[in-house]
N, C-alpha and C. Protein backbone atom coordinates (compact mmCIF):
# COMPACT_ATOMS: atom_id res chain seq x y z
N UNK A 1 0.82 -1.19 0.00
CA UNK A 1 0.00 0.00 0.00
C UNK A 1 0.86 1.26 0.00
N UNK A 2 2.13 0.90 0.07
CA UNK A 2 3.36 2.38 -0.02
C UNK A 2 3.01 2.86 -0.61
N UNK A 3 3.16 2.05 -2.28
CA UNK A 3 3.20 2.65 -3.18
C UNK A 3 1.60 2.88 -4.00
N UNK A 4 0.78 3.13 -3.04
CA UNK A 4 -0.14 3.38 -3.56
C UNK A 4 -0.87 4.69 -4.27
N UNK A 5 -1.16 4.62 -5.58
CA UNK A 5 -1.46 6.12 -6.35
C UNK A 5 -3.39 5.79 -6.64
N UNK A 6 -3.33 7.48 -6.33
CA UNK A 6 -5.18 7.70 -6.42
C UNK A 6 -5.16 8.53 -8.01
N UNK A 7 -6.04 7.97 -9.02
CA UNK A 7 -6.12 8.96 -10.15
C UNK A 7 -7.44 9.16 -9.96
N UNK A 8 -7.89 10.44 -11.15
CA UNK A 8 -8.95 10.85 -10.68
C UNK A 8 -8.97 12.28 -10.64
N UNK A 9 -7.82 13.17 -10.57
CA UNK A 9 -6.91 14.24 -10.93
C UNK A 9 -7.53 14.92 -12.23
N UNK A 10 -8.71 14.61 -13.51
CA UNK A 10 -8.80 15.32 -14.23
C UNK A 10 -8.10 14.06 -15.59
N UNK A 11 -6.94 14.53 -16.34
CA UNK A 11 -6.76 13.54 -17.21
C UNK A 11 -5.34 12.74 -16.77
N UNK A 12 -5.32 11.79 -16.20
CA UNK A 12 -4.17 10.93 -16.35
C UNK A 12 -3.70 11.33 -14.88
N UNK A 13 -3.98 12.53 -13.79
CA UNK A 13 -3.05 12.65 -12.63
C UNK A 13 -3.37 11.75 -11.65
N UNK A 14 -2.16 11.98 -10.67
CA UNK A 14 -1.74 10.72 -9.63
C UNK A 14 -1.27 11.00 -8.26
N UNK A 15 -2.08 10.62 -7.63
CA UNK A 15 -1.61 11.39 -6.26
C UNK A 15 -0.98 10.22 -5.43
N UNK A 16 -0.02 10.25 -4.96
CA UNK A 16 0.54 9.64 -3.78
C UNK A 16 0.16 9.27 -2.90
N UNK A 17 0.07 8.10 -2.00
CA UNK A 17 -0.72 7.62 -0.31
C UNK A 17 0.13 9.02 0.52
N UNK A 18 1.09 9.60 0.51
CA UNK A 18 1.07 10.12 1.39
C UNK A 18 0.84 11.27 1.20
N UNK A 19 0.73 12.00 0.12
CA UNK A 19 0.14 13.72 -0.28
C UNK A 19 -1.64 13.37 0.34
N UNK A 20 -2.03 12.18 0.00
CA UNK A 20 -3.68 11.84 0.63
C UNK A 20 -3.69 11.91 1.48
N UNK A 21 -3.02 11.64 2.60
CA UNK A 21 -3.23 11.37 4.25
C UNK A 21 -2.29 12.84 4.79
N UNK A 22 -1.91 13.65 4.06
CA UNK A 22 -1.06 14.96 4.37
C UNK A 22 -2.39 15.56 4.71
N UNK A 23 -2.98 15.07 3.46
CA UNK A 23 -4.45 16.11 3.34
C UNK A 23 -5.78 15.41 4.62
N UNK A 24 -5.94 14.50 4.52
CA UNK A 24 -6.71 13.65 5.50
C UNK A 24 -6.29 14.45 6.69
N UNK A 25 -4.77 14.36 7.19
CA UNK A 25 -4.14 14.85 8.38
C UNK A 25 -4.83 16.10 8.64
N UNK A 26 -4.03 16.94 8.20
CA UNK A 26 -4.86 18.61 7.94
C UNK A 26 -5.94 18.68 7.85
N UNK A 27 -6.90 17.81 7.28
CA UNK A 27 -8.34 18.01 7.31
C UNK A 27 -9.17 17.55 8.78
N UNK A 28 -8.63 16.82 9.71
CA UNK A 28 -8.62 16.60 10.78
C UNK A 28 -8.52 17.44 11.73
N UNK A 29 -7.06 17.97 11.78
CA UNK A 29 -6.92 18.71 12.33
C UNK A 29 -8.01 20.17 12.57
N UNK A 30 -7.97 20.21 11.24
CA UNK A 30 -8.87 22.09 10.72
C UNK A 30 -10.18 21.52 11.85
N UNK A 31 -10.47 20.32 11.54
CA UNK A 31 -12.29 19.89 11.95
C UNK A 31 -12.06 20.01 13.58
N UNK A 32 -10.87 19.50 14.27
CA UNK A 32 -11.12 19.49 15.53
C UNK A 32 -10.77 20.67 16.31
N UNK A 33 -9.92 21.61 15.65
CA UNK A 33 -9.95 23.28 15.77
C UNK A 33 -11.20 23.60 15.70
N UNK A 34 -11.96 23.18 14.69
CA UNK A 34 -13.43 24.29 14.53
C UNK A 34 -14.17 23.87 15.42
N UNK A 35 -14.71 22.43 15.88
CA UNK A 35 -15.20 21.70 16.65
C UNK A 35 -14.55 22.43 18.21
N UNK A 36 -13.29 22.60 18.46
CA UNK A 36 -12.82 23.61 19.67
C UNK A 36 -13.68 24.59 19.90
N UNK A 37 -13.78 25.15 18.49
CA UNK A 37 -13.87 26.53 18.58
C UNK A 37 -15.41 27.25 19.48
N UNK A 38 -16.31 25.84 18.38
CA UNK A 38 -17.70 25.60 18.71
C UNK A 38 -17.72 25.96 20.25
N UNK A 39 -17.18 25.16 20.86
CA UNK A 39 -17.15 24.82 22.30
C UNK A 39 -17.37 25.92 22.64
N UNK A 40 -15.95 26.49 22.48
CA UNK A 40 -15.28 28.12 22.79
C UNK A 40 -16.57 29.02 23.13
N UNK A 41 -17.27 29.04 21.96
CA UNK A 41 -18.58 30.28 21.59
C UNK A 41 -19.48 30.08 21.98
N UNK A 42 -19.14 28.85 22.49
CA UNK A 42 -20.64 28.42 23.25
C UNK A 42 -20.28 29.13 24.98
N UNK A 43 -19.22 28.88 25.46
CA UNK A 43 -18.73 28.96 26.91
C UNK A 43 -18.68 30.76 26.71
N UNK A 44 -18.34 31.14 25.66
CA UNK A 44 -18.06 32.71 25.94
C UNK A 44 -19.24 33.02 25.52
N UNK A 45 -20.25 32.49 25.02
CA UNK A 45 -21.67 33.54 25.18
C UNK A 45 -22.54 33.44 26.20
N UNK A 46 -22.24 31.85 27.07
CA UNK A 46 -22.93 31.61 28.37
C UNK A 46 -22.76 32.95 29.46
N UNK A 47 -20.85 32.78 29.23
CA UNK A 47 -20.19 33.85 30.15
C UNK A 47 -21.01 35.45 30.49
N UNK A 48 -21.09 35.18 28.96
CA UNK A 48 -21.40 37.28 28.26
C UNK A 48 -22.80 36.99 29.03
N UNK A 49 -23.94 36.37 28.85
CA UNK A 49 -24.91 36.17 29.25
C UNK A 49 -25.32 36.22 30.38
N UNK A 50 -24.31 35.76 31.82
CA UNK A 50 -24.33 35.82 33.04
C UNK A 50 -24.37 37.22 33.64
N UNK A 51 -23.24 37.77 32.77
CA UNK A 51 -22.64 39.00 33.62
C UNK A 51 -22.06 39.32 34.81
N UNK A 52 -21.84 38.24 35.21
CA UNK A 52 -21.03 38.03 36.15
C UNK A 52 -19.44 38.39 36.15
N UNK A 53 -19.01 38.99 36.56
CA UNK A 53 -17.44 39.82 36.73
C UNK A 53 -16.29 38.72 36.10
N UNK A 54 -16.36 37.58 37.22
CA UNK A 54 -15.41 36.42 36.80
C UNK A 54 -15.55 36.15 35.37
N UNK A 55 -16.90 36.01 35.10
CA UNK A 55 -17.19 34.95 33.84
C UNK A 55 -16.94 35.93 33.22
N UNK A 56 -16.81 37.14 33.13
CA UNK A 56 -16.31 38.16 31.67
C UNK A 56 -15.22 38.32 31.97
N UNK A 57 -14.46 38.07 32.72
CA UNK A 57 -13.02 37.85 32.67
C UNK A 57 -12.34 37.09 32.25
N UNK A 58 -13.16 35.57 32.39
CA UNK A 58 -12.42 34.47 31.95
C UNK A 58 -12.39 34.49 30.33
N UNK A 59 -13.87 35.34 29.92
CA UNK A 59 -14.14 35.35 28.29
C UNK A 59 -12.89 36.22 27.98
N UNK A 60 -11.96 36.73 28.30
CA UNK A 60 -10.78 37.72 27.91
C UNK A 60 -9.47 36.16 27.24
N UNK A 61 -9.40 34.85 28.36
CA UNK A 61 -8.65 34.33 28.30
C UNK A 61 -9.44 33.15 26.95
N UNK A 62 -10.70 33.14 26.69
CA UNK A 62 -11.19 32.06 26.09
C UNK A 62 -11.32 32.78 25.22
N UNK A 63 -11.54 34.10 24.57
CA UNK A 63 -11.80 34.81 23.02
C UNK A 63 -9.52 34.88 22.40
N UNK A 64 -9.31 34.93 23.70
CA UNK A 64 -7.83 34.78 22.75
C UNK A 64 -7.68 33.04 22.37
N UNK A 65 -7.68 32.43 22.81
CA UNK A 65 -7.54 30.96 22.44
C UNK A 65 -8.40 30.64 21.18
N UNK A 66 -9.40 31.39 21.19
CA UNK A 66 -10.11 31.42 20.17
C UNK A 66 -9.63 31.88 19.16
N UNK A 67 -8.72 33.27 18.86
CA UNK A 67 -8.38 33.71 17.99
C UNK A 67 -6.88 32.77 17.40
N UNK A 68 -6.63 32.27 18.76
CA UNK A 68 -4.93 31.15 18.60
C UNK A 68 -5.53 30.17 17.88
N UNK A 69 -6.91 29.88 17.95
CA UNK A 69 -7.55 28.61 16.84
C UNK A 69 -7.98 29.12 15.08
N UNK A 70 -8.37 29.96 15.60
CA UNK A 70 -8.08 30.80 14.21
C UNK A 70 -7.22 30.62 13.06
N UNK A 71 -6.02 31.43 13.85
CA UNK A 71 -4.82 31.61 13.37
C UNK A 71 -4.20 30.14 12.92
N UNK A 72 -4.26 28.97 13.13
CA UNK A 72 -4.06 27.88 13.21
C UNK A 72 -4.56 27.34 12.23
N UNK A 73 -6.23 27.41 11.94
CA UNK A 73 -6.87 27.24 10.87
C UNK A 73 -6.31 27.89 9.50
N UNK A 74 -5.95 29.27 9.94
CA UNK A 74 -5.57 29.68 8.64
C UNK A 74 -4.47 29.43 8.13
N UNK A 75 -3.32 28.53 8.81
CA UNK A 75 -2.20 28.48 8.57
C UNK A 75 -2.29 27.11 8.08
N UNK A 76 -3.46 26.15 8.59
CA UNK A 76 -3.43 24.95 8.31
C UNK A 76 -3.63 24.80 6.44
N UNK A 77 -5.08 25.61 6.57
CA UNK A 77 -5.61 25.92 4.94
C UNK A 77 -3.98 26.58 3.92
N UNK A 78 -3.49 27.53 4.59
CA UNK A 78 -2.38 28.08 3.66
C UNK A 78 -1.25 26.61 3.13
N UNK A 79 -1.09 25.85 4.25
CA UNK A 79 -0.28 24.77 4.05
C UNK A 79 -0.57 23.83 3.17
N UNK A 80 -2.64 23.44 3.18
CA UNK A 80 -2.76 22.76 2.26
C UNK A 80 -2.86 23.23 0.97
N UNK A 81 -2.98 24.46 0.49
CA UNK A 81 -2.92 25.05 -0.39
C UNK A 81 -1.66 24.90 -1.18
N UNK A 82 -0.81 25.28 -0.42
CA UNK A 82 0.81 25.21 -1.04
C UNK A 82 1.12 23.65 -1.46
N UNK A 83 0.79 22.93 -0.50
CA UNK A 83 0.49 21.52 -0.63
C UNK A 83 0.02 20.89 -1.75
N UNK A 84 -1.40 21.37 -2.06
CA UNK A 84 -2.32 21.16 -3.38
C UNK A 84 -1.24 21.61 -4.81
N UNK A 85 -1.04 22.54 -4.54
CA UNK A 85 -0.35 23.60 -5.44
C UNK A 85 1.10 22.44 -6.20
N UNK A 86 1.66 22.62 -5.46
CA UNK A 86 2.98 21.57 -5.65
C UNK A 86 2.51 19.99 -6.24
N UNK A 87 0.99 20.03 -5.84
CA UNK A 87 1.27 18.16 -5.83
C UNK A 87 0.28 18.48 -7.57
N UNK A 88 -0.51 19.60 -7.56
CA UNK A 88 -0.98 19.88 -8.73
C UNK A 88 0.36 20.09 -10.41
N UNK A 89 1.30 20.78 -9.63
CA UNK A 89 2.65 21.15 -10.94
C UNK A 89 3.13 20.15 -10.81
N UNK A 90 3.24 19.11 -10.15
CA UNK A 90 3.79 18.05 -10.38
C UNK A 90 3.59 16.80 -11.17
N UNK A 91 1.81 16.53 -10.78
CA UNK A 91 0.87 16.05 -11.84
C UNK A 91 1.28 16.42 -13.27
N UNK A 92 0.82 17.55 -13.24
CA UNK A 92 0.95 18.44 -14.95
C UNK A 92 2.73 18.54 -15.16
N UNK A 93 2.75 17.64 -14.32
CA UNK A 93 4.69 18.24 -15.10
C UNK A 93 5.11 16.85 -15.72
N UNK A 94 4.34 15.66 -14.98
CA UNK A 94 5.01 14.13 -15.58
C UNK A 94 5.13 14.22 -16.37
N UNK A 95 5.32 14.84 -17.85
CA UNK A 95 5.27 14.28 -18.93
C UNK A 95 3.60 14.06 -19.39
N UNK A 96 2.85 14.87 -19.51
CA UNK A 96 1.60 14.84 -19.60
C UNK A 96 1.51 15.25 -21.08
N UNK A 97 1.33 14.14 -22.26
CA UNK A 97 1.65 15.17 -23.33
C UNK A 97 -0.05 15.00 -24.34
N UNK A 98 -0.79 14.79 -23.60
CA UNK A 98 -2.79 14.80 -24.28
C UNK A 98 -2.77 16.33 -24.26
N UNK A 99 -1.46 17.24 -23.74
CA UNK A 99 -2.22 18.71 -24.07
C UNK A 99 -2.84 19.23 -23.05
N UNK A 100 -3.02 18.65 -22.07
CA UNK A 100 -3.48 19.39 -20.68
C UNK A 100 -2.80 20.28 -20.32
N UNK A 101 -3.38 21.31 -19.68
CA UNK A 101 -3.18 22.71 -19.04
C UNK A 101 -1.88 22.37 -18.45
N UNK A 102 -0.93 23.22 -18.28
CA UNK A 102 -0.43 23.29 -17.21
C UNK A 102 -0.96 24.35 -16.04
N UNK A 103 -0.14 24.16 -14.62
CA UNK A 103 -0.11 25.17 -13.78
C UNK A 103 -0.66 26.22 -14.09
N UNK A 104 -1.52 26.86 -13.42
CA UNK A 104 -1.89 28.48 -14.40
C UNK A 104 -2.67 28.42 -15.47
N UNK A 105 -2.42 27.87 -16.18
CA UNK A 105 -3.39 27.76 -17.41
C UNK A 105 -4.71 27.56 -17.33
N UNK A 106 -5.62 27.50 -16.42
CA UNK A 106 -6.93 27.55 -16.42
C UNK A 106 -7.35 29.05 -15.81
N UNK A 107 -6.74 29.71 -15.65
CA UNK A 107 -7.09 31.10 -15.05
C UNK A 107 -7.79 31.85 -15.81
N UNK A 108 -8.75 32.55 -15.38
CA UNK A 108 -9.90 33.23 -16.39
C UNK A 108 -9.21 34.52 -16.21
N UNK A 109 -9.89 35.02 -18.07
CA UNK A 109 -9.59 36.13 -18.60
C UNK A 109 -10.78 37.12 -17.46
N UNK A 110 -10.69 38.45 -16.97
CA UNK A 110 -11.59 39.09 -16.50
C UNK A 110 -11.60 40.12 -18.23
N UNK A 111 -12.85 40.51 -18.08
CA UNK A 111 -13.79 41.23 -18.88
C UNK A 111 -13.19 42.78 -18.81
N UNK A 112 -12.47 43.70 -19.49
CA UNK A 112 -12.45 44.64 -20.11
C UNK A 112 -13.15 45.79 -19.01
């Protein structure tokens, strides 16, 4: 199963078992950040709701953790992006010679 390739890529591309489970990984991850996050917004609107001194204090320490999940998410998405990106020019670089796009080449013209 090392060497196992997924096509399916459009014409002829091939993805690797482990560029799949890079992505599986990361996609995990992102879900149990957001699933955090859930939590998070749930505990800091109980808080806001109380009005209680403590509990809007503690929402100071739980809206930053929140934003540290954030930030995390977005770094996760940037990674798979770059990720996608690379495993996409690589596809289109085998020796792909039916004439498929390369890299870039599907980018739309905007209108005048």
């Amino acid at each position: 199963m090392e060497d196992e390739t997924y096509s399916g890529l459009g014409s002829g591309g091939e993805i690797d078992t482990k560029v799949v489970q890079t992505f599986q990984k990361n996609f995990v991850q992102v879900q149990n950040i957001l699933d955090q996050n859930r939590l998070l917004i749930n505990e800091i609107n109980q808080n806001h709701e109380t009005k209680i001194p403590d509990n809007l204090t503690r929402n100071v320490g739980l809206i930053r953790e929140l934003n540290n999940n954030i930030r995390r998410v977005v770094d996760l998405y940037a990674d798979l992006s770059t990720s996608y990106t690379k495993c996409m020019d690589a596809s289109s670089s085998d020796g792909d010679s039916n004439g498929a796009m390369k890299s870039g080449g599907n980018k739309r013209n905007r209108p005048a």
